[in-house]
Protein backbone atom coordinates (compact mmCIF):
# COMPACT_ATOMS: atom_id res chain seq x y z
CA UNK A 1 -15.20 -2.80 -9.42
CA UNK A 2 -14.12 -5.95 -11.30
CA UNK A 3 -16.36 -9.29 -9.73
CA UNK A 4 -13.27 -11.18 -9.66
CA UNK A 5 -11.21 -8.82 -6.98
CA UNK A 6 -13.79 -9.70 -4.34
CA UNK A 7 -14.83 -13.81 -5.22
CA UNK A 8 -10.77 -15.48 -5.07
CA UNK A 9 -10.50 -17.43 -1.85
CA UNK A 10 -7.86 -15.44 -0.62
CA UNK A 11 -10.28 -12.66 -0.35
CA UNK A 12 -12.99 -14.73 1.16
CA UNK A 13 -10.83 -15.99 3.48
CA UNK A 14 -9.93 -12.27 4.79
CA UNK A 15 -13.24 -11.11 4.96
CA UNK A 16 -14.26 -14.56 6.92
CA UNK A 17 -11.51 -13.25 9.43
CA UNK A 18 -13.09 -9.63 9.46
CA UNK A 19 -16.34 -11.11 9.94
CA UNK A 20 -15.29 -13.57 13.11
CA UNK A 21 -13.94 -11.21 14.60
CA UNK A 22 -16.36 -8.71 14.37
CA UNK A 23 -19.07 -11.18 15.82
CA UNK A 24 -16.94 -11.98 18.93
CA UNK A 25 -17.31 -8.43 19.48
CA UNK A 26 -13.97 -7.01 17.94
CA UNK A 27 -12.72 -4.20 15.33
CA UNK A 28 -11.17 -5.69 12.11
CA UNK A 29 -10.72 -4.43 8.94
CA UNK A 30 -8.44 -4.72 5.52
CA UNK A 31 -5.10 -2.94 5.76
CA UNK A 32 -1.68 -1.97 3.93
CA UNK A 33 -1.28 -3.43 0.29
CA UNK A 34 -4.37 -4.96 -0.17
CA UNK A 35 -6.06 -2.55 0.19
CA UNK A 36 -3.72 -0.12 -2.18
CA UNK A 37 -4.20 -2.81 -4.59
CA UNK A 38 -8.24 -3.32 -4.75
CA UNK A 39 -8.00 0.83 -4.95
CA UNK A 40 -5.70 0.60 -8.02
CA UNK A 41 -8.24 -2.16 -9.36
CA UNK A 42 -5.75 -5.02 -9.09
CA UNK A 43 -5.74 -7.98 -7.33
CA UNK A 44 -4.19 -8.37 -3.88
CA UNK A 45 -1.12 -11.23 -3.54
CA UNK A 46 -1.95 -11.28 0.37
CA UNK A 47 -4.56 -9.69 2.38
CA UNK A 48 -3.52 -8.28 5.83
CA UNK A 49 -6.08 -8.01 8.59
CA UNK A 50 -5.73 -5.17 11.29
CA UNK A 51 -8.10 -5.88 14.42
CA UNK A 52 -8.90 -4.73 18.40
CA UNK A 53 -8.37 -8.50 19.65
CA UNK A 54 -5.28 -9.12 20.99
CA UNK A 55 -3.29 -12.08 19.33
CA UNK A 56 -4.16 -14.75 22.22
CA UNK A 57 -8.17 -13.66 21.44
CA UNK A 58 -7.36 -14.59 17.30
CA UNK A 59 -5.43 -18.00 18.26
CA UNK A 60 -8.60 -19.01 20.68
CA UNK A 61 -11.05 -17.82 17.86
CA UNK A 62 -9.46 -20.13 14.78
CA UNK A 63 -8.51 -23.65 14.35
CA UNK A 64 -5.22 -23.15 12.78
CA UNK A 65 -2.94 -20.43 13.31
CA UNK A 66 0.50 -19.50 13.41
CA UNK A 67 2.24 -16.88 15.77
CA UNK A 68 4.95 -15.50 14.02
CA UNK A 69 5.30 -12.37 15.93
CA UNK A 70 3.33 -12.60 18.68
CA UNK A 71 5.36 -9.82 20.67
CA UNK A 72 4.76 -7.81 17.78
CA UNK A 73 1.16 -8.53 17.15
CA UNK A 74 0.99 -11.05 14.17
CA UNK A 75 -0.73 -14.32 13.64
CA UNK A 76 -1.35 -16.23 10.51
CA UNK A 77 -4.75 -17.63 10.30
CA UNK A 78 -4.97 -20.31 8.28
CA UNK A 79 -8.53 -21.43 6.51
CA UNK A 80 -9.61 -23.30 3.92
CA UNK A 81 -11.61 -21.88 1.20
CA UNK A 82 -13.40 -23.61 -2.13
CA UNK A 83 -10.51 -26.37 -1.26
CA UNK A 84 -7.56 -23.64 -1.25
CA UNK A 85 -5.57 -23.42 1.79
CA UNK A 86 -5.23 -19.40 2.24
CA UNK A 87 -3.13 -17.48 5.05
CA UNK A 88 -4.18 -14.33 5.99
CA UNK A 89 -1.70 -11.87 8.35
CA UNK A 90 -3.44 -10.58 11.60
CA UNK A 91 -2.09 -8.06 13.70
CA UNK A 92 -3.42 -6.50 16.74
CA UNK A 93 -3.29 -2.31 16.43
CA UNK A 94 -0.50 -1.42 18.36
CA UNK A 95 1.64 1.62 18.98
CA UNK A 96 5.36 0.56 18.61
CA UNK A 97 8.25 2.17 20.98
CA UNK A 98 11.99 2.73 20.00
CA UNK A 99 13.64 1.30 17.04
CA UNK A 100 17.05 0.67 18.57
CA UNK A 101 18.09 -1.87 15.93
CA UNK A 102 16.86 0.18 12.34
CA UNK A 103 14.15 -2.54 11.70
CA UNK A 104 11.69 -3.74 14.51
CA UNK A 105 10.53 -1.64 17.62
CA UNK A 106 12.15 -2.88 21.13
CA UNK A 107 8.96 -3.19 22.75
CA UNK A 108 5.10 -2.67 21.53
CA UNK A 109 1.61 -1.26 23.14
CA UNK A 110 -1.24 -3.35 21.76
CA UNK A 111 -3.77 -0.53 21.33
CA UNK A 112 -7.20 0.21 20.21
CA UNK A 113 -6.97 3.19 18.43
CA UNK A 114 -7.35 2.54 14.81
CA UNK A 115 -5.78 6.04 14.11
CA UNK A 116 -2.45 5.41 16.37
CA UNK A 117 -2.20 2.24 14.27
CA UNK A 118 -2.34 3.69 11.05
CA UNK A 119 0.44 6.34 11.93
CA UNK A 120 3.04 3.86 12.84
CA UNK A 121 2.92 2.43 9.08
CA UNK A 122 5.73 3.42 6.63
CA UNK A 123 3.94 5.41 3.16
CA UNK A 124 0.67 7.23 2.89
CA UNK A 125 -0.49 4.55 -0.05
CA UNK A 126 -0.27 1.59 2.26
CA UNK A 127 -1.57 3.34 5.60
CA UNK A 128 -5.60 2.73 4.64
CA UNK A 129 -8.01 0.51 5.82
CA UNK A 130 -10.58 -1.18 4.38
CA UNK A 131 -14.28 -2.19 5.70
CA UNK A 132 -14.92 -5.30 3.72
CA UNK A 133 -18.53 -5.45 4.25
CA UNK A 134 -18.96 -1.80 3.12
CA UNK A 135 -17.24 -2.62 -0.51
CA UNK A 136 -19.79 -5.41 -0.67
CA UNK A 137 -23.06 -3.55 -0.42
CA UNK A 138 -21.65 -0.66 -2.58
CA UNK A 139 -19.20 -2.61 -4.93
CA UNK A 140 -17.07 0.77 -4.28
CA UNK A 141 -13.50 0.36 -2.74
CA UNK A 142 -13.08 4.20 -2.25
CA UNK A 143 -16.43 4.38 -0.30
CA UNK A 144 -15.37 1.55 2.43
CA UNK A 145 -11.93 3.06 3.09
CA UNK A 146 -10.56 4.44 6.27
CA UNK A 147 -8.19 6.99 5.61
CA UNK A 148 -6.82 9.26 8.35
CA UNK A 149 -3.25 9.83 6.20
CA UNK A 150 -4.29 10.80 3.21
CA UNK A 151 -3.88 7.90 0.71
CA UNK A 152 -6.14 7.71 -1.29
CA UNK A 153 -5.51 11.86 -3.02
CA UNK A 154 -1.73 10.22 -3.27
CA UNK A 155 -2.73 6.78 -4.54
CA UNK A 156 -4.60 9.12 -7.35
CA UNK A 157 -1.99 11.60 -7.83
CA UNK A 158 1.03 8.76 -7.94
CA UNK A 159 2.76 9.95 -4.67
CA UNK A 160 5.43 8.15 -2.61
CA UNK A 161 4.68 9.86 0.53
CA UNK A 162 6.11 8.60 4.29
CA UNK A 163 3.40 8.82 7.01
CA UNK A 164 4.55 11.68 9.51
CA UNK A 165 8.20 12.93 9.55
CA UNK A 166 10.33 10.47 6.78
CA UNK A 167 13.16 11.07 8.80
CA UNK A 168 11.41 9.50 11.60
CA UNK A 169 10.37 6.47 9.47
CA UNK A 170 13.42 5.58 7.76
CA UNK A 171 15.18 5.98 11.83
CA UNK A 172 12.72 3.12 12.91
CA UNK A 173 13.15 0.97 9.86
CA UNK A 174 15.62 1.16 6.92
CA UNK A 175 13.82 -1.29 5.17
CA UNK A 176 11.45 1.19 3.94
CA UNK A 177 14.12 3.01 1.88
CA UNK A 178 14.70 0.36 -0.57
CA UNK A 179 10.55 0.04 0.04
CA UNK A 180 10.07 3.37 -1.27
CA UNK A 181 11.91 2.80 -4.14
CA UNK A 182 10.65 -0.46 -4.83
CA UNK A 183 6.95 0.91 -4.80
CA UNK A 184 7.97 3.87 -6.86
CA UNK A 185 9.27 2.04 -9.64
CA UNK A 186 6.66 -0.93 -9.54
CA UNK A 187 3.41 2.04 -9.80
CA UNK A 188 5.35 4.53 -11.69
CA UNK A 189 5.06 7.04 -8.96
CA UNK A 190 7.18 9.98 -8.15
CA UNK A 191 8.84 10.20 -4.45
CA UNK A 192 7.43 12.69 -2.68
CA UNK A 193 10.16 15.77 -2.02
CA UNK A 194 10.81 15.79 1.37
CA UNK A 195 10.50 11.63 1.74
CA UNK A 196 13.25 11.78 -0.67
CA UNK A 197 15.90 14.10 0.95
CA UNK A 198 15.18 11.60 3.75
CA UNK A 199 16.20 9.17 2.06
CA UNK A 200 19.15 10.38 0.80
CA UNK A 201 20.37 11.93 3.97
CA UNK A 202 19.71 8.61 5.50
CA UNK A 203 21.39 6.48 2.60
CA UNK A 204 24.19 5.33 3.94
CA UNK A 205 22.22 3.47 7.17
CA UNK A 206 21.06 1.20 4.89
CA UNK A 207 23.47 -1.16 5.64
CA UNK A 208 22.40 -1.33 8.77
CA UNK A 209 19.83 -3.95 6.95
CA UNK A 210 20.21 -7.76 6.75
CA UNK A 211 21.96 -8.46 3.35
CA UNK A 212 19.34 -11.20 3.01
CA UNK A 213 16.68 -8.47 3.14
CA UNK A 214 18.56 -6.02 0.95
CA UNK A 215 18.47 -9.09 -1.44
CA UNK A 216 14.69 -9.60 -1.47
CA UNK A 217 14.78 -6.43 -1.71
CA UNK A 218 16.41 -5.85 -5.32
CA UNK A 219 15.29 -8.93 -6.56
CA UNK A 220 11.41 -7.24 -5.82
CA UNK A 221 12.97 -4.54 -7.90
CA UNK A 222 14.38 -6.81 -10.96
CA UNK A 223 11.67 -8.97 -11.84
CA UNK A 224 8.94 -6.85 -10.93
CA UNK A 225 9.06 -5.17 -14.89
CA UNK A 226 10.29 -1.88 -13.88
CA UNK A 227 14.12 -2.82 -13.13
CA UNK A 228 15.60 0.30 -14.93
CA UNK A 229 13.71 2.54 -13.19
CA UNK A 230 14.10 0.98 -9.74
CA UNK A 231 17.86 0.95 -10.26
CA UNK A 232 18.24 4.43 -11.70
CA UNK A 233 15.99 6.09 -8.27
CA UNK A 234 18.37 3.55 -6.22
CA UNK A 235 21.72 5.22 -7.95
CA UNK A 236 20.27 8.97 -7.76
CA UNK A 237 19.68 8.34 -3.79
CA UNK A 238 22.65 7.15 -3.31
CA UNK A 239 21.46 3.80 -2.15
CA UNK A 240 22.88 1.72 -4.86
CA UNK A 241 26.29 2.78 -3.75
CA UNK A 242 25.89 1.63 -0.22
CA UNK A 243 24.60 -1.62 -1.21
CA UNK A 244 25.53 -2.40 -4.34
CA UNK A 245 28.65 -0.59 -5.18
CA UNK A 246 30.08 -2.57 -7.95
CA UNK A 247 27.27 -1.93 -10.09
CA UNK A 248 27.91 2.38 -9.71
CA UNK A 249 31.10 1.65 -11.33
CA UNK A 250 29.83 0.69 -14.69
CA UNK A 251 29.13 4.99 -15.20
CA UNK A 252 31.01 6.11 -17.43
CA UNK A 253 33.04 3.18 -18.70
CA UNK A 254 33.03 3.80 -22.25
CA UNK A 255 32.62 1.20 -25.05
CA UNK A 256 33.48 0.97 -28.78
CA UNK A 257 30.88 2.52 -30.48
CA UNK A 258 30.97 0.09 -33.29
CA UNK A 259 29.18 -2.47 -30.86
CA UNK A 260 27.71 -0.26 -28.27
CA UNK A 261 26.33 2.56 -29.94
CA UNK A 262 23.87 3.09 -26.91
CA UNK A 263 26.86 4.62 -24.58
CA UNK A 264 28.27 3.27 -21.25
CA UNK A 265 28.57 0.50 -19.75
CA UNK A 266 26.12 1.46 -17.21
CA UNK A 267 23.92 2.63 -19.81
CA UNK A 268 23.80 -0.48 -21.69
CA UNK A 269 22.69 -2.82 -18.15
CA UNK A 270 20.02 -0.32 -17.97
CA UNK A 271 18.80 -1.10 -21.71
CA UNK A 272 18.90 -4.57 -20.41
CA UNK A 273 16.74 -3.58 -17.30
CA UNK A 274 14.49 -2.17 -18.91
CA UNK A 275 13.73 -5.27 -21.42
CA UNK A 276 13.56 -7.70 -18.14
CA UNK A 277 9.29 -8.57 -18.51
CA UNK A 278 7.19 -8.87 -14.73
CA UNK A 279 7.60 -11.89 -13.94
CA UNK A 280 10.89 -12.90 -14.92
CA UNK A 281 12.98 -15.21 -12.94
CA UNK A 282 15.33 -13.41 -10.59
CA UNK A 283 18.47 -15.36 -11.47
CA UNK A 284 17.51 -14.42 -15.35
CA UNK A 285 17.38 -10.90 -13.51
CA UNK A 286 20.37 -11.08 -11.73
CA UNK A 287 21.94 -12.35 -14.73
CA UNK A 288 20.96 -9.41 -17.07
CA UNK A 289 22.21 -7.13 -14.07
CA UNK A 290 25.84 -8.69 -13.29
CA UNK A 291 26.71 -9.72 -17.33
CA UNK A 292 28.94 -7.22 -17.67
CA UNK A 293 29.77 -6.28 -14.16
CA UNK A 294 33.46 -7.17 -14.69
CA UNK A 295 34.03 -4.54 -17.30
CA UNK A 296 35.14 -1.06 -15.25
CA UNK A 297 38.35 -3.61 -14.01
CA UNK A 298 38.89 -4.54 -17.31
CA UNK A 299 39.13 -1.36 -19.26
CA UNK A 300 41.77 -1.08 -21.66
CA UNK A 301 42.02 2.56 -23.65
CA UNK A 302 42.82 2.34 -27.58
CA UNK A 303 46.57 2.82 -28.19
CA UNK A 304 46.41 6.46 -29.29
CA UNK A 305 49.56 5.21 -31.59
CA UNK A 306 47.03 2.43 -33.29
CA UNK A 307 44.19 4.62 -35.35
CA UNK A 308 42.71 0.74 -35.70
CA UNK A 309 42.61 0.08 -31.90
CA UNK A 310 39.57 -0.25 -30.13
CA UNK A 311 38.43 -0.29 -26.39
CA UNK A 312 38.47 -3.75 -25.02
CA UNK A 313 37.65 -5.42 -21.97
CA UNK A 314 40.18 -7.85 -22.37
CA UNK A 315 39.04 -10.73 -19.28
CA UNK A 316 35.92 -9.15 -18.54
CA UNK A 317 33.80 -12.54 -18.17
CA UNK A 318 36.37 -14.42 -16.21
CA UNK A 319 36.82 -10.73 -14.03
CA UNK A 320 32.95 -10.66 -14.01
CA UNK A 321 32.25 -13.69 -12.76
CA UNK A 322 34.78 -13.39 -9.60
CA UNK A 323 32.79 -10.15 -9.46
CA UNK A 324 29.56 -11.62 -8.92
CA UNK A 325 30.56 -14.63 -6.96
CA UNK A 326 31.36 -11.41 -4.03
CA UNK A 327 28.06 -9.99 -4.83
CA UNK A 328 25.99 -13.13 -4.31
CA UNK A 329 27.93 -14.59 -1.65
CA UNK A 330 27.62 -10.88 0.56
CA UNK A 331 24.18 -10.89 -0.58
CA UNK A 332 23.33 -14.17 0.76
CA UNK A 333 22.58 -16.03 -2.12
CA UNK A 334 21.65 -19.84 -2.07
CA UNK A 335 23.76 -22.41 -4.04
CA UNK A 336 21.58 -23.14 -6.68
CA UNK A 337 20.52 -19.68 -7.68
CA UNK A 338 24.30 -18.72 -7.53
CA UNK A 339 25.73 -21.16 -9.84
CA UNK A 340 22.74 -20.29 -12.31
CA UNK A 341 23.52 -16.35 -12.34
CA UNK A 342 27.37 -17.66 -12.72
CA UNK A 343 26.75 -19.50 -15.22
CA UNK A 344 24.59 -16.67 -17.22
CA UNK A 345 27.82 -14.63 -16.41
CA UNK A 346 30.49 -16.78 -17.50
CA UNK A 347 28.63 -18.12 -21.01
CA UNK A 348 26.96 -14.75 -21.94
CA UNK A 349 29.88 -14.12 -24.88
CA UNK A 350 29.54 -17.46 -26.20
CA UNK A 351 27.08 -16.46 -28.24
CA UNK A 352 29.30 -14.42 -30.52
CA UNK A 353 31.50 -18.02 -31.22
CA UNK A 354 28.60 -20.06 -32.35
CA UNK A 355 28.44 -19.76 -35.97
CA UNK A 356 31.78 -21.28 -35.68
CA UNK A 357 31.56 -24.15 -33.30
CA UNK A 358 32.12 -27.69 -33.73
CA UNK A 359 28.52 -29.98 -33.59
CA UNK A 360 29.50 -31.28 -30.36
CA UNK A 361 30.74 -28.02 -28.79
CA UNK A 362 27.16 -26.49 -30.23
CA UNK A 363 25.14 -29.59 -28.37
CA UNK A 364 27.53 -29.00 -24.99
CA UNK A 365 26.84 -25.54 -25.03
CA UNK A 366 22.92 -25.68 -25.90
CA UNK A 367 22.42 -28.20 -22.85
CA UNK A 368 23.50 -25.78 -20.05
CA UNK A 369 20.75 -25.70 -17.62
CA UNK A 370 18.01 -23.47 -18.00
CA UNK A 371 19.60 -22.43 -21.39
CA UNK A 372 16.43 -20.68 -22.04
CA UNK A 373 17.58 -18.24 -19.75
CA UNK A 374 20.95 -17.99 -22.22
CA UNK A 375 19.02 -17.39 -24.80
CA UNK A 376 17.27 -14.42 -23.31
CA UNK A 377 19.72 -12.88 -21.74
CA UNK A 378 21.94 -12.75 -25.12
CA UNK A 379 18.21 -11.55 -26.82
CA UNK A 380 18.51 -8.62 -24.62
CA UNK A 381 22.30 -8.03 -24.39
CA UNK A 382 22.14 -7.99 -28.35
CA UNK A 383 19.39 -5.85 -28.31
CA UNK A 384 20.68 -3.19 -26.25
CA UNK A 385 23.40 -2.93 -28.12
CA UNK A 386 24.07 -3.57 -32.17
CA UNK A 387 20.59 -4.64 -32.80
CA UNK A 388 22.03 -7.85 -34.37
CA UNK A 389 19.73 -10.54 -33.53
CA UNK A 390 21.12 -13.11 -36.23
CA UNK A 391 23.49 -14.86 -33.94
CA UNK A 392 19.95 -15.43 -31.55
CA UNK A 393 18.03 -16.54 -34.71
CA UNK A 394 20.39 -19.38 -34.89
CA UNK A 395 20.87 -20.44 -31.49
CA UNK A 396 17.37 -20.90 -31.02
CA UNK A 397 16.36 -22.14 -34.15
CA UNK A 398 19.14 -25.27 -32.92
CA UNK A 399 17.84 -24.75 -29.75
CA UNK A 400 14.42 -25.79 -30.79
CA UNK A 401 14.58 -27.42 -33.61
CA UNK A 402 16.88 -30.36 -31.46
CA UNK A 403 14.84 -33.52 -29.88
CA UNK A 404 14.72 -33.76 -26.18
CA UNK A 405 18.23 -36.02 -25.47
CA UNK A 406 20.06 -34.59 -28.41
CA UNK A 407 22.25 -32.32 -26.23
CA UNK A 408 22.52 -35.07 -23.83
CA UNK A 409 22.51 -38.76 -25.01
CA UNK A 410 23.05 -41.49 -23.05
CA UNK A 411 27.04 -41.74 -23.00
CA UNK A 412 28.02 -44.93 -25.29
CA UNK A 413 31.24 -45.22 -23.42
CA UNK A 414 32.24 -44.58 -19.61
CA UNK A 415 34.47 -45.51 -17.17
CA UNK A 416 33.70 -48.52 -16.21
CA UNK A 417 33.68 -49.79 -19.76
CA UNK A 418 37.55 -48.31 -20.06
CA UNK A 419 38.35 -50.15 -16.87
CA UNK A 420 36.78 -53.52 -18.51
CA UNK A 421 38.93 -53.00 -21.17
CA UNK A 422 41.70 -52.89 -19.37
CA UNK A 423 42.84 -49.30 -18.77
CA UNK A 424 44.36 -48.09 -15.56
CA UNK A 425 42.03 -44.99 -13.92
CA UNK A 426 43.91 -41.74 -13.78
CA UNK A 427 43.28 -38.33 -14.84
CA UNK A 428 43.29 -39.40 -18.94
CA UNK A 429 39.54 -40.34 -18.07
CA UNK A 430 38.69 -37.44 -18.80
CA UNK A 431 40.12 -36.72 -22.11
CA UNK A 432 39.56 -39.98 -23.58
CA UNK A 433 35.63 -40.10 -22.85
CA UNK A 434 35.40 -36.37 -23.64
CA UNK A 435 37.45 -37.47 -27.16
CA UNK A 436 34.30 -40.18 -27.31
CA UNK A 437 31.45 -37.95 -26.19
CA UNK A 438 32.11 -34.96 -28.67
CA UNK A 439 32.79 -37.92 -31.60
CA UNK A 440 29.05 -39.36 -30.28
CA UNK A 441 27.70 -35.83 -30.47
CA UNK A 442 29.06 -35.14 -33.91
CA UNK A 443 27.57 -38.36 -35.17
CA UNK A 444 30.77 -40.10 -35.87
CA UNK A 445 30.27 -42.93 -33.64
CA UNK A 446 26.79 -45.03 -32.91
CA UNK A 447 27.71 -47.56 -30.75
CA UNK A 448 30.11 -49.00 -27.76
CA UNK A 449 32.42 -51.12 -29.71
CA UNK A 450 33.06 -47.59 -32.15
CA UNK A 451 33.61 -45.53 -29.06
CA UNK A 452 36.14 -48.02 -27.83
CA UNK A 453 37.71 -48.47 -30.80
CA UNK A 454 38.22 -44.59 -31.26
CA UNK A 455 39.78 -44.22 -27.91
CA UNK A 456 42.21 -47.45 -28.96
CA UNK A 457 42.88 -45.28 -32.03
CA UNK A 458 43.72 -42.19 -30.08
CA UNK A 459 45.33 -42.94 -27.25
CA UNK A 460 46.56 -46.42 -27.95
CA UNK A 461 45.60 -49.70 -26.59
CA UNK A 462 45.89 -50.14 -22.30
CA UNK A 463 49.18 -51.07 -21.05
């Protein structure tokens, strides 16, 4: 096993848990996706601890904690380690009662059964647990694990498997449908059979989930580097069209070939998916997702009379963008993060204008916020499609090759200076500093006086 799994703080912190526990007389151990991950040889996130005491024993045992779900179980211990503050999940074994609301149990039955712990978890891969003092002396993950589900033969034969019935599961908690998904396009792993005619017969309770959750949920999926496949297992369930159903309509909405040689609109978003790297931002993921989402409203055949028609999508940004303003405010989106994916929407043609632009219509459109994002997007968009990168080449060779303040100097005429000289406020404003602005940005004026003397020249002297 790689050294550096077991020496991060977050690690020592966990296993300084296990071992406090365990002197005050106490069962503890690793559990869920940590342990998963130090089995697949990769480093944890988090670190969840699973233990006998109950959570008023872990509060009384450590300085700082947190009860976030006492009722349920669940402290956060906070320590800190090697002068990192870590916080490490512990929650008492329990056996959980009825699910009335599709997410948490009504009531639960602290327990000490390890076993009758491990059963009420959701997939086989994340039922183990893990004795952290065993994988010390032997330097051997497999040989400290606890596995009374089976998870380690699926975790090595790439199996999606729900602990128990899967019908049973996804009843209690219809989180774990979009969890199964998200886990079986993240690892590569196939769904087991009979987990996945759960979840399709159980598809259309998903909406029984918080749209906040549902979007944590597919924004996981996005920018986790396996979006295509995510969102291709989420369509085939039948999931995609319960939560997402905009996005289903893009099948089958054909596109001129002489752009989109790759097919569909829906199979040109999953080109795009499928270029989105792990670690991506999720309104860069979002973006990539809802570019084109306005296109099955916007349709428009070839006149059959025309041999030189085309398909269009005549509207499709301005369509898109209403589109996705539905999408994010339904899915709970906050302001910031909405205006960005909006604003990926709405500009994401652009590109295809720019050899042609003005200097100061170039230096507006290259300052956009985050125009990184802009550029990647259109990188991907272009390369899903035509192939034709040139348009790319130049934006960010501008892009870049641009000092810092270019894009945005400091304004050499505003209002207050038109007021000064006498103008009367009103809605012209606008047009006359914009008039100055884009003759600043083009390099046709350098200083106040020539600003104001351009605006005199254009729109007359003040009355």
């Amino acid at each position: 096993m790689k050294p550096d799994l077991i020496s991060t703080p977050h690690y020592k912190s966990a296993q300084n848990i296990v071992a406090t526990l365990r002197t005050a007389g106490h069962r503890a151990y690793f559990a869920g996706g940590c342990v998963r991950d130090l089995l697949l040889g990769q480093s944890p996130k988090d670190y969840d601890v699973a233990t006998s005491a109950t959570p008023d024993t872990v509060t009384a045992l450590f300085s700082k904690t947190f009860s976030v779900g006492a009722h349920f179980g669940v402290i956060l211990v906070c320590l800190e380690i090697e002068g990192t503050e870590t916080v490490t999940e512990v929650a008492t074994f329990r056996h959980d009662g009825a699910y009335s609301d599709g997410r948490r149990p009504d009531a639960v039955r602290f327990s000490t059964d390890l076993r009758e712990d491990v059963l009420r978890r959701d997939f086989t891969i994340n039922g183990m647990l893990l004795d952290p003092q065993i994988l010390e002396a032997t330097q051997n993950p497999s040989a400290a694990v606890l596995d009374y589900v089976n998870g380690q033969s699926d975790l090595e034969a790439g199996i999606i498997r729900a602990i128990g019935d899967p019908a049973l599961r996804f009843a209690e908690d219809k989180l774990r449908m979009l969890r199964a998904v998200r886990f079986a396009a993240r690892l590569d792993f196939t769904i087991d059979p009979a987990t996945l005619t759960a979840i399709r017969n159980a598809a259309a309770e998903i909406t029984q989930v918080s749209n906040e959750r549902v979007r944590d949920e597919l924004t996981l999926m996005l920018a986790q580097g396996h979006a295509r496949r995510a969102f291709e297992l989420l369509d085939s369930t039948g999931l995609l069209q319960q939560i997402l159903p905009e996005a289903t309509r893009m099948h089958g909405v054909q596109q001129p070939p002489q752009y989109h040689p790759e097919g569909d609109v829906w199979v040109h978003t999953m080109l795009l998916l499928e270029k989105l790297p792990a670690g991506c931002t999720p309104t860069l993921a979002w973006g990539a997702l809802l570019h084109d989402i306005g296109k099955p409203a916007t349709y428009q055949p070839p006149n059959p009379a025309d041999p030189t028609d085309r398909i269009r999508f005549n509207g499709h940004v301005e369509v898109g963008v209403r589109i996705a303003e539905v999408i994010l405010a339904r899915l709970r989106f906050s302001n910031e993060d909405t205006a960005q994916i909006l604003a990926l929407v709405k500009n994401h043609m652009r590109f295809g204008d720019i050899l042609h632009m003005r200097e100061s219509t170039l230096k507006r459109f290259l300052r956009l916020p985050r125009f990184d994002e802009h550029l990647a997007l259109h990188h991907m968009d272009a390369s899903s499609a035509h192939g034709d990168l040139r348009l790319y080449d130049f934006a960010k060779l501008h892009y870049e090759a641009t000092p810092v303040g270019t894009h945005s100097p400091k304004l050499l005429l505003t209002g207050r200076e038109l007021i000064a000289a006498g103008y009367r406020p009103g809605t012209h404003f606008k047009v006359m500093l914009e008039a100055a602005e884009d003759a600043q940005l083009e390099g046709l004026i350098h200083t106040p006086e020539e600003a104001l003397a351009l605006v005199h020249a254009r729109f007359g002297a003040p009355v």
